[in-house]
PDB file of N, CA and C in Angstrom:
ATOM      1  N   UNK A   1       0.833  -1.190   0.000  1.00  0.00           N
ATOM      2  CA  UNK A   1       0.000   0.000   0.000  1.00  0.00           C
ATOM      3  C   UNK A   1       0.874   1.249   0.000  1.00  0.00           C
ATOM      4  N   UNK A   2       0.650   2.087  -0.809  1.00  0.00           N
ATOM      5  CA  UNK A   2       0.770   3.759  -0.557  1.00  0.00           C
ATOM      6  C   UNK A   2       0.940   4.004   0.505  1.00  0.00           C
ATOM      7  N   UNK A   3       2.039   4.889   0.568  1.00  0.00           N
ATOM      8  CA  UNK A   3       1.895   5.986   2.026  1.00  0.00           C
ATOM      9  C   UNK A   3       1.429   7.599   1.812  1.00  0.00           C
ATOM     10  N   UNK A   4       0.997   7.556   2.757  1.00  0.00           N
ATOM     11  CA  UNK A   4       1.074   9.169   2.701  1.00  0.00           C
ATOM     12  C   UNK A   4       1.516  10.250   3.905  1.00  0.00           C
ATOM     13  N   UNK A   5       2.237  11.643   3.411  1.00  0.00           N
ATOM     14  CA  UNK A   5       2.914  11.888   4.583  1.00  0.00           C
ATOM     15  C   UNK A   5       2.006  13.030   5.223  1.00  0.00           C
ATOM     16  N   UNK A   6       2.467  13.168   6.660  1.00  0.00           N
ATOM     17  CA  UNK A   6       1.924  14.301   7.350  1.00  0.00           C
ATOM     18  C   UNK A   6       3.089  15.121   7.862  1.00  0.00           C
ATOM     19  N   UNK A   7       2.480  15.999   8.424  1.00  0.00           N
ATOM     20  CA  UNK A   7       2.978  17.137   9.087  1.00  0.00           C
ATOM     21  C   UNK A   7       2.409  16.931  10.615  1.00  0.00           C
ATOM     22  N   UNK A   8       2.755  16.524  11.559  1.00  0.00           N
ATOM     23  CA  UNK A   8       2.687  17.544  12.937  1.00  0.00           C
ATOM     24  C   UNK A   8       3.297  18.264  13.297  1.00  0.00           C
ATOM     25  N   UNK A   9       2.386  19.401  13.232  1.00  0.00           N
ATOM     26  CA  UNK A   9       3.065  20.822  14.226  1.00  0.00           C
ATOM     27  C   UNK A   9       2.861  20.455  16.080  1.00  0.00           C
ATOM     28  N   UNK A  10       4.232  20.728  16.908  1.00  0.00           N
ATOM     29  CA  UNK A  10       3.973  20.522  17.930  1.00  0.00           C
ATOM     30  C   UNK A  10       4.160  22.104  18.799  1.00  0.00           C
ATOM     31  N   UNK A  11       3.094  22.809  19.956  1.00  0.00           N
ATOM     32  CA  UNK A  11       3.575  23.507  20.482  1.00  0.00           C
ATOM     33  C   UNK A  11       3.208  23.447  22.019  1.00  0.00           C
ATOM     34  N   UNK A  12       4.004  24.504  22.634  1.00  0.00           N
ATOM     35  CA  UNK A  12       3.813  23.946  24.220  1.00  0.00           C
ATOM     36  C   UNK A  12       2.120  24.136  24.234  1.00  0.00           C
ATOM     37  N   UNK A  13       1.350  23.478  25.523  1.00  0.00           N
ATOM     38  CA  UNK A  13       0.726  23.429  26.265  1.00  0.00           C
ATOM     39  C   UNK A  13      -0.176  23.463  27.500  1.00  0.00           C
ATOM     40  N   UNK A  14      -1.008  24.109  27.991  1.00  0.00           N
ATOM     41  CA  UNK A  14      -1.008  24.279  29.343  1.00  0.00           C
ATOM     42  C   UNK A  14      -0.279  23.547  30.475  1.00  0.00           C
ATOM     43  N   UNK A  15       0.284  22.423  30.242  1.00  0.00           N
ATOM     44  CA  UNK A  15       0.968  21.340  31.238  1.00  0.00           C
ATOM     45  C   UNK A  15       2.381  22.104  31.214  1.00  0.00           C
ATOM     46  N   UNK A  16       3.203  22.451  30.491  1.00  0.00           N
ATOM     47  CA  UNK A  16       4.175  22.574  29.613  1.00  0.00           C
ATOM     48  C   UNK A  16       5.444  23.353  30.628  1.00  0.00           C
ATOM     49  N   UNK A  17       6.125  23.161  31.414  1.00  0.00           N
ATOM     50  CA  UNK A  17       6.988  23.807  32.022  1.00  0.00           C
ATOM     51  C   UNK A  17       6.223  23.130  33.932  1.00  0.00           C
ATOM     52  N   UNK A  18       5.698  22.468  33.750  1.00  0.00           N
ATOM     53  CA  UNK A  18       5.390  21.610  35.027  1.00  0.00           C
ATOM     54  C   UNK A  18       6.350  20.953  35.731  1.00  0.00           C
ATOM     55  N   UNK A  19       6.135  20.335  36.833  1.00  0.00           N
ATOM     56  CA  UNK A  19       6.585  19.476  37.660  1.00  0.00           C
ATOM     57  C   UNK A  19       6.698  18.196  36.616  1.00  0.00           C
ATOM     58  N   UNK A  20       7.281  17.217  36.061  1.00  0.00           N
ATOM     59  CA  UNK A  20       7.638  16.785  35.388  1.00  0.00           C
ATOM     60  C   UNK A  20       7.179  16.634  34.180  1.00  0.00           C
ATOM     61  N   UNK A  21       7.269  17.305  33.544  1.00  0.00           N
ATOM     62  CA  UNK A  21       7.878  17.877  31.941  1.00  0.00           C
ATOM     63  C   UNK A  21       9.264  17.441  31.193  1.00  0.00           C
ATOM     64  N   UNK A  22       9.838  17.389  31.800  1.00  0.00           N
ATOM     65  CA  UNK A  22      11.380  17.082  31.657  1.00  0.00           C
ATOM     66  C   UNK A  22      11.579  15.301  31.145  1.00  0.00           C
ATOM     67  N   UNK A  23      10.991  14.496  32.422  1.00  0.00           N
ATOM     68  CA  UNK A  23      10.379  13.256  31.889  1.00  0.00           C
ATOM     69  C   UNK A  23       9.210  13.272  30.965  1.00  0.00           C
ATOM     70  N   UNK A  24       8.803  13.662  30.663  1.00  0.00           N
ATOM     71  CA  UNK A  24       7.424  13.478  29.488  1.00  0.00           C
ATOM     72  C   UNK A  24       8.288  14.368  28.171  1.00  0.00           C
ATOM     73  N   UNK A  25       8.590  14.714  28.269  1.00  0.00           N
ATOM     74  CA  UNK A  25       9.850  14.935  26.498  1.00  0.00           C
ATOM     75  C   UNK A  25      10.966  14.322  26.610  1.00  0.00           C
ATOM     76  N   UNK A  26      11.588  13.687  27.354  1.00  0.00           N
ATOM     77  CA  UNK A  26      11.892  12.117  27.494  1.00  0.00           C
ATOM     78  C   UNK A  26      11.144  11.306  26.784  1.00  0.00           C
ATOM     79  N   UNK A  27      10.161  10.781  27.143  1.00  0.00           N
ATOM     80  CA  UNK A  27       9.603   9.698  26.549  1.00  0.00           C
ATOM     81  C   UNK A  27       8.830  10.305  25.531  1.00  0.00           C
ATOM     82  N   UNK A  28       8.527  11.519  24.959  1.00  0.00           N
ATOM     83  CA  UNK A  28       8.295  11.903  23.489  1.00  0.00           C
ATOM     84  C   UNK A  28       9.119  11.525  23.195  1.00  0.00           C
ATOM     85  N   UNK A  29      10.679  12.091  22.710  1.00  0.00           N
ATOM     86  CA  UNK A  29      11.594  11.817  22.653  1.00  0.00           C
ATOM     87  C   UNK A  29      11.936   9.822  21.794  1.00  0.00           C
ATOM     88  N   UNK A  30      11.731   9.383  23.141  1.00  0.00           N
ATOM     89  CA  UNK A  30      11.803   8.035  22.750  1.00  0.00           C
ATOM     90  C   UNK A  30      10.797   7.638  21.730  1.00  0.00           C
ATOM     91  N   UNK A  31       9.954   8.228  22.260  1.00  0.00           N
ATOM     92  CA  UNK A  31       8.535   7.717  21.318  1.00  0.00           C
ATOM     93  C   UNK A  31       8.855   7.850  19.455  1.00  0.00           C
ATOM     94  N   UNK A  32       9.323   9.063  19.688  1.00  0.00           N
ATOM     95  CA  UNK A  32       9.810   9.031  18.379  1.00  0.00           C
ATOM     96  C   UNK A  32      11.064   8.944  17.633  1.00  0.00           C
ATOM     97  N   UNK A  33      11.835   8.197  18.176  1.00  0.00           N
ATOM     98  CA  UNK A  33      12.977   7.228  18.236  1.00  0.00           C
ATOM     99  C   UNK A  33      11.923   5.936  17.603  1.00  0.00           C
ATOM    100  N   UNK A  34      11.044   5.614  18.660  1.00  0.00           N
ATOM    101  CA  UNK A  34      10.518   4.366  18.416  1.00  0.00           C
ATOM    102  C   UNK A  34       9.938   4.301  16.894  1.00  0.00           C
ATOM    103  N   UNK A  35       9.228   5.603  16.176  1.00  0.00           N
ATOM    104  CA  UNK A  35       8.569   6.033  15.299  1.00  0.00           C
ATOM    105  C   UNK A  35       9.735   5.506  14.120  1.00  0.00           C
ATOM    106  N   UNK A  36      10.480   6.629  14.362  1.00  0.00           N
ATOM    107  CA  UNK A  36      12.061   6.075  12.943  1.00  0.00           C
ATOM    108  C   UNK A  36      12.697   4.526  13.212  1.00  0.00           C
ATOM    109  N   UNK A  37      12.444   3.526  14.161  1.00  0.00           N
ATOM    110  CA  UNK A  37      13.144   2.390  13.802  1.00  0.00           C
ATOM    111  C   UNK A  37      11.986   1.845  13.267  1.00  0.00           C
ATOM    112  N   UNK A  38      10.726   2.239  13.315  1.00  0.00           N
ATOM    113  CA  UNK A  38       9.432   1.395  12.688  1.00  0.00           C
ATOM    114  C   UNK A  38       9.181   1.997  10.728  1.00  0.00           C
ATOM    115  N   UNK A  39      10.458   2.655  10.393  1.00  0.00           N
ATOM    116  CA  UNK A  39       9.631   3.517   9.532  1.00  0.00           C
ATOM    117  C   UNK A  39       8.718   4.199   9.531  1.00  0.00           C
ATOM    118  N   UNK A  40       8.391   4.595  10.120  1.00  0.00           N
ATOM    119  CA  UNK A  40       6.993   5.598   9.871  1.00  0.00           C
ATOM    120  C   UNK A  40       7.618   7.194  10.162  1.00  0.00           C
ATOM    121  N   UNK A  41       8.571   7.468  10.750  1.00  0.00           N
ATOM    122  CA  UNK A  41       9.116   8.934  10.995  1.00  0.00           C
ATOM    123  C   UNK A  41      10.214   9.171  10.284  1.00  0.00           C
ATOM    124  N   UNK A  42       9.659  10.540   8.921  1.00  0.00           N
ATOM    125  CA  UNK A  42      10.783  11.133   8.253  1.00  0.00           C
ATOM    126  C   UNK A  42      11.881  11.840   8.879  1.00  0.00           C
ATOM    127  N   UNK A  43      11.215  12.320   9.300  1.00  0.00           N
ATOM    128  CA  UNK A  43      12.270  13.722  10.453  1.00  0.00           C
ATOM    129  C   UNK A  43      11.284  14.363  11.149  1.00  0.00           C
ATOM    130  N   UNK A  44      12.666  14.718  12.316  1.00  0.00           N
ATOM    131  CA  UNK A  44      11.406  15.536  13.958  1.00  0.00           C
ATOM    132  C   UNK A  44      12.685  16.402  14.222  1.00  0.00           C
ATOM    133  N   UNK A  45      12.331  17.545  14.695  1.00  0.00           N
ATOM    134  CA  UNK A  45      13.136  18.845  15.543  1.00  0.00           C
ATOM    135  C   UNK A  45      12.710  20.284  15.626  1.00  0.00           C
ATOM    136  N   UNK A  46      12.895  20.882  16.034  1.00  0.00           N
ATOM    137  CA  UNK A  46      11.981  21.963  16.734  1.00  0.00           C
ATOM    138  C   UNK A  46      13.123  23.056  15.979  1.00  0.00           C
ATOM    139  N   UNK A  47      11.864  23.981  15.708  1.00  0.00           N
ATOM    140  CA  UNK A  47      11.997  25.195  15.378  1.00  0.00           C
ATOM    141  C   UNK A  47      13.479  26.117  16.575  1.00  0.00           C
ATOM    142  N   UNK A  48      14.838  26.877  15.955  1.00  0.00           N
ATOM    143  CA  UNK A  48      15.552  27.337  16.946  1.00  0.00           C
ATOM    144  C   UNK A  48      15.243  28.892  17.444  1.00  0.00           C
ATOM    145  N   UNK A  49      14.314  29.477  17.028  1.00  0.00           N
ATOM    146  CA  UNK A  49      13.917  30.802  17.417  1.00  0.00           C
ATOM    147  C   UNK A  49      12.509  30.586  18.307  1.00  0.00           C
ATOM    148  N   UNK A  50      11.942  29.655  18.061  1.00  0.00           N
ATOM    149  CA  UNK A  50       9.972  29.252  18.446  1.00  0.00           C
ATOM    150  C   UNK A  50      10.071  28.521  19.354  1.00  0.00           C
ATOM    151  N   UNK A  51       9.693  27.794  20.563  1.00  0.00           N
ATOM    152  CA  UNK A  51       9.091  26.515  20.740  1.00  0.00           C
ATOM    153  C   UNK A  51       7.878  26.304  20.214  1.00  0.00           C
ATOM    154  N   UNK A  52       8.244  25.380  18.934  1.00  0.00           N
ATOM    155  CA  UNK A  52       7.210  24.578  18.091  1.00  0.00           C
ATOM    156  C   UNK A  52       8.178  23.640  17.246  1.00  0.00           C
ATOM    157  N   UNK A  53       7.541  22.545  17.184  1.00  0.00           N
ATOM    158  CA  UNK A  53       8.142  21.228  16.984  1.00  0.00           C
ATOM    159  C   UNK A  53       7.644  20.997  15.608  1.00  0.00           C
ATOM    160  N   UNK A  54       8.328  19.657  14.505  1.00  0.00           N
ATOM    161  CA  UNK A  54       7.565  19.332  13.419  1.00  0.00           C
ATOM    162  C   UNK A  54       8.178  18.217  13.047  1.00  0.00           C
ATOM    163  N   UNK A  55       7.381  17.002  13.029  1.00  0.00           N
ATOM    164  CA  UNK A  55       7.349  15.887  12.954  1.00  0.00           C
ATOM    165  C   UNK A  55       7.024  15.133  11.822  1.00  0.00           C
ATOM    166  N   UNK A  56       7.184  14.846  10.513  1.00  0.00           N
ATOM    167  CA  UNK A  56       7.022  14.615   9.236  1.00  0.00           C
ATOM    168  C   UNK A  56       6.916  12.959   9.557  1.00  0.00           C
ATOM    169  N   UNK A  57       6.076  12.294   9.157  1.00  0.00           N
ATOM    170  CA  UNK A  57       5.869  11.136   9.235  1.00  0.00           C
ATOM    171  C   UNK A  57       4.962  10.484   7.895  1.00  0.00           C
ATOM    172  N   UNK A  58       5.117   9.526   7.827  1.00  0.00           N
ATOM    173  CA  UNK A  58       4.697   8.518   6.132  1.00  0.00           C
ATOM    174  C   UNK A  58       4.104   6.721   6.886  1.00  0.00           C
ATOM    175  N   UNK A  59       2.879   7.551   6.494  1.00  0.00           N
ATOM    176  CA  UNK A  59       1.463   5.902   7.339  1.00  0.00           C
ATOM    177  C   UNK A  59       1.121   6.277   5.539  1.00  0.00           C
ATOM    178  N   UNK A  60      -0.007   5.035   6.490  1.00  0.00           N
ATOM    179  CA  UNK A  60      -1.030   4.451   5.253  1.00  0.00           C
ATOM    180  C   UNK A  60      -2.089   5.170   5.533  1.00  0.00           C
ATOM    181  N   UNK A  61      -2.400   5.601   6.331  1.00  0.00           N
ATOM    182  CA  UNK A  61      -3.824   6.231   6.436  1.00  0.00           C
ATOM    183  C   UNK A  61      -3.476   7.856   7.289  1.00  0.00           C
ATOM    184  N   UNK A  62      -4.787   8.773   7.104  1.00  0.00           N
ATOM    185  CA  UNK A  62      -5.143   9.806   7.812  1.00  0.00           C
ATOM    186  C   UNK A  62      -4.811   9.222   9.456  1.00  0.00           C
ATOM    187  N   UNK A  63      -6.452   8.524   9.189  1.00  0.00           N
ATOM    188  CA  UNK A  63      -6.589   7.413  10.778  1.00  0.00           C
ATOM    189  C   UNK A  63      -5.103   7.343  11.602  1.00  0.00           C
ATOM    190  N   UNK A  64      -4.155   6.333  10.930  1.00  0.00           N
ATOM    191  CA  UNK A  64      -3.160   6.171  11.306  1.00  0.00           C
ATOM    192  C   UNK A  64      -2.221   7.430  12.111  1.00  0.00           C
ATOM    193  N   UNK A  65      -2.115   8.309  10.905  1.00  0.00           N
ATOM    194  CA  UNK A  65      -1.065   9.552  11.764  1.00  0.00           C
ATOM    195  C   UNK A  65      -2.043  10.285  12.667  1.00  0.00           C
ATOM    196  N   UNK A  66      -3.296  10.430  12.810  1.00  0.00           N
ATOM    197  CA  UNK A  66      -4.244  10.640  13.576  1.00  0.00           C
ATOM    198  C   UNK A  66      -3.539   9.814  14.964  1.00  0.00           C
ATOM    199  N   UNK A  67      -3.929   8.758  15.481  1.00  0.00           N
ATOM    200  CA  UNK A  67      -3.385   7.669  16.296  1.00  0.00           C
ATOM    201  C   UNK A  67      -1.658   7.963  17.037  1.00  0.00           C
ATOM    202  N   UNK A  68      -0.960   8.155  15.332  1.00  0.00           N
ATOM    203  CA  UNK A  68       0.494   8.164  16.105  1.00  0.00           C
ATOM    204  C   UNK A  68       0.348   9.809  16.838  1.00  0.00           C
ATOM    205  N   UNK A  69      -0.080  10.983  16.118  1.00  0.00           N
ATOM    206  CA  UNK A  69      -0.267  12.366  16.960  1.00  0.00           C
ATOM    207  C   UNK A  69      -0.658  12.164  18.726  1.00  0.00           C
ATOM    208  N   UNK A  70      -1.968  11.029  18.564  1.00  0.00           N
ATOM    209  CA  UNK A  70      -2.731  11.429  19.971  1.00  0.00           C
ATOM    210  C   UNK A  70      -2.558  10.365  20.758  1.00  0.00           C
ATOM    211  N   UNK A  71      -1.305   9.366  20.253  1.00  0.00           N
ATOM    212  CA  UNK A  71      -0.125   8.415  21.308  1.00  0.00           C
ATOM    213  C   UNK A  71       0.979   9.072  21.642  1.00  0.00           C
ATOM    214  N   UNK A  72       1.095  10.455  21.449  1.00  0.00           N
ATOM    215  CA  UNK A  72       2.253  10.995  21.901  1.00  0.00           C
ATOM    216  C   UNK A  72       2.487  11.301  23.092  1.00  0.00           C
ATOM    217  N   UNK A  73       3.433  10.886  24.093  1.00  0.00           N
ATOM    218  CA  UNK A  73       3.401  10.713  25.600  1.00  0.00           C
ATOM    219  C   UNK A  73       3.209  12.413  26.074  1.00  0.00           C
ATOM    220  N   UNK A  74       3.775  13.189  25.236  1.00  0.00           N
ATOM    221  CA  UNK A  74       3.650  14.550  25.294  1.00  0.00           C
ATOM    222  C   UNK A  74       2.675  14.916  25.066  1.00  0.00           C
ATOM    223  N   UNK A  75       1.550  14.828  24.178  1.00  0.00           N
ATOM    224  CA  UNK A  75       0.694  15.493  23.946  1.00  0.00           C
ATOM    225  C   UNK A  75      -0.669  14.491  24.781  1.00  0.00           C
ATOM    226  N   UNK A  76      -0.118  13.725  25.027  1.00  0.00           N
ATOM    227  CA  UNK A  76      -1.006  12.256  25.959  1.00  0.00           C
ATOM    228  C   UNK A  76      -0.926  13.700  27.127  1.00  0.00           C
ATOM    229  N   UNK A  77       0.024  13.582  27.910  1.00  0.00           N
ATOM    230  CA  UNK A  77       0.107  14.243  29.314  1.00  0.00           C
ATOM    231  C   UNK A  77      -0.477  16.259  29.095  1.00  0.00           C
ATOM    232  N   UNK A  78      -0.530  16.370  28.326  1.00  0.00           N
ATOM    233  CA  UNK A  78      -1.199  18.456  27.879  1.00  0.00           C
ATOM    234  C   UNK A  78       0.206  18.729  27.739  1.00  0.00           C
ATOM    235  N   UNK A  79       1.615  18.515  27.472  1.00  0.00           N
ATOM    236  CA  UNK A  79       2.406  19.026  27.616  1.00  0.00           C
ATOM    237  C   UNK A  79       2.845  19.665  26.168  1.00  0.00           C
ATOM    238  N   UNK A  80       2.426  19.428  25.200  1.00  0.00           N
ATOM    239  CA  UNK A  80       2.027  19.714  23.715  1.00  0.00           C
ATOM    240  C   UNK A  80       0.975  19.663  23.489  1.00  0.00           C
ATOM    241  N   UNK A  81       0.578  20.364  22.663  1.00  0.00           N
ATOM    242  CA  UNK A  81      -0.572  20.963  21.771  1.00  0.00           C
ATOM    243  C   UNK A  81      -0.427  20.439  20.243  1.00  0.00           C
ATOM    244  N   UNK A  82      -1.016  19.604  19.550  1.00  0.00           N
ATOM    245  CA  UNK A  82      -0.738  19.143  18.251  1.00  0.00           C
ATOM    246  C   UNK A  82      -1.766  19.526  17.302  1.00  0.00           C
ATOM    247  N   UNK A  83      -1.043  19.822  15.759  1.00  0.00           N
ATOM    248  CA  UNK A  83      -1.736  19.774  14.532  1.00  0.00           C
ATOM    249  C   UNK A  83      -1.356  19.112  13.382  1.00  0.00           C
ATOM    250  N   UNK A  84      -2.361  18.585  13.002  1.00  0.00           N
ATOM    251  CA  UNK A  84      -1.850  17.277  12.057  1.00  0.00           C
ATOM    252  C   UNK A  84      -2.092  18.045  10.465  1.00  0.00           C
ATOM    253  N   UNK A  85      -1.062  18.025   9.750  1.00  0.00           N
ATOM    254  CA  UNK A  85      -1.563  18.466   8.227  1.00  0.00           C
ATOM    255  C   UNK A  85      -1.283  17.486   7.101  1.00  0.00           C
ATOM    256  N   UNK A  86      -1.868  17.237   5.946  1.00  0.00           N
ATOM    257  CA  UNK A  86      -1.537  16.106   4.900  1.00  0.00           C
ATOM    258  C   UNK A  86      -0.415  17.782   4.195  1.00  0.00           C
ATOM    259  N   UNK A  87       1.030  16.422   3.720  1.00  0.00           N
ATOM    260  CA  UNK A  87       1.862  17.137   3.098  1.00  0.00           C
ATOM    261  C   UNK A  87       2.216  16.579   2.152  1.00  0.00           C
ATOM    262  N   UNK A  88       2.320  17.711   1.217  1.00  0.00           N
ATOM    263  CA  UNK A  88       2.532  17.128  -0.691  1.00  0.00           C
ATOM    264  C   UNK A  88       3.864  17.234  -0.924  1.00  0.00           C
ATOM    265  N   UNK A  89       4.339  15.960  -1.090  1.00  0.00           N
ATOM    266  CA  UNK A  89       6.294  16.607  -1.480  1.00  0.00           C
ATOM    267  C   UNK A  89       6.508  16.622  -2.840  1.00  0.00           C
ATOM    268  N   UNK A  90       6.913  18.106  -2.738  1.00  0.00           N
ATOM    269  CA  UNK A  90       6.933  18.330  -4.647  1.00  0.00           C
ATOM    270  C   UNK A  90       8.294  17.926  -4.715  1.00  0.00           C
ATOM    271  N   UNK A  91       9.151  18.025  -4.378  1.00  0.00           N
ATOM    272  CA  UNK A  91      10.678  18.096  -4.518  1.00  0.00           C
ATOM    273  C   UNK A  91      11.583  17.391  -2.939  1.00  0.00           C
ATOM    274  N   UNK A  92      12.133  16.164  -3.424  1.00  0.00           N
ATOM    275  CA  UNK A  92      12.820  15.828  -2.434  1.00  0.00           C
ATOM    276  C   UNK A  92      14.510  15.006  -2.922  1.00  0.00           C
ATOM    277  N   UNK A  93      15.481  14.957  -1.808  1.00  0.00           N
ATOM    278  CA  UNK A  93      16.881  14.757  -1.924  1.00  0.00           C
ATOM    279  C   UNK A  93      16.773  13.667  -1.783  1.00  0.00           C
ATOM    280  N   UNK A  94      17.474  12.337  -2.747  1.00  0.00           N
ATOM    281  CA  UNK A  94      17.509  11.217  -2.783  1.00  0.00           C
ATOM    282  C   UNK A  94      18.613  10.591  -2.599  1.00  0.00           C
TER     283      UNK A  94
END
């Protein structure tokens, strides 16, 4: 089957600078570690002027990157705020 890729935008959250925060982007972190040894994560890293994050990922379905967004231990706990966008790659480095 086809993939198709998304976009999550990640930004802080009402939780976001809490009493452990530090562990919960930890295990984002891992989480999406876990994401790139499964294939499914192109690239993740945060904006250096913003806190806002962006997470490029390639499923089979909407559903799917739907699922991987709202399994995110970060955005599980309010510590991120997420938006999911479908992204068209006109031009990419091979």
């Amino acid at each position: 089957m086809e993939t198709q890729s998304f976009v999550i935008m990640l930004r802080p959250a009402n939780k976001y600078g809490e009493v452990g925060t530090d562990e919960t982007v930890s295990e984002h972190f891992n989480y999406l570690k876990s994401l790139l040894k499964d294939g499914k994560l192109s690239v993740a890293g945060r904006f250096s002027e913003v806190l806002i994050g962006l997470v490029m990922i390639e499923v089979e379905s909407r559903d799917e990157a739907i699922e991987i967004m709202t399994n995110d231990p970060a955005v599980k706990a309010g510590v991120f705020h997420a938006e999911l966008y479908p992204w068209s790659i006109a031009l990419q480095k091979k």
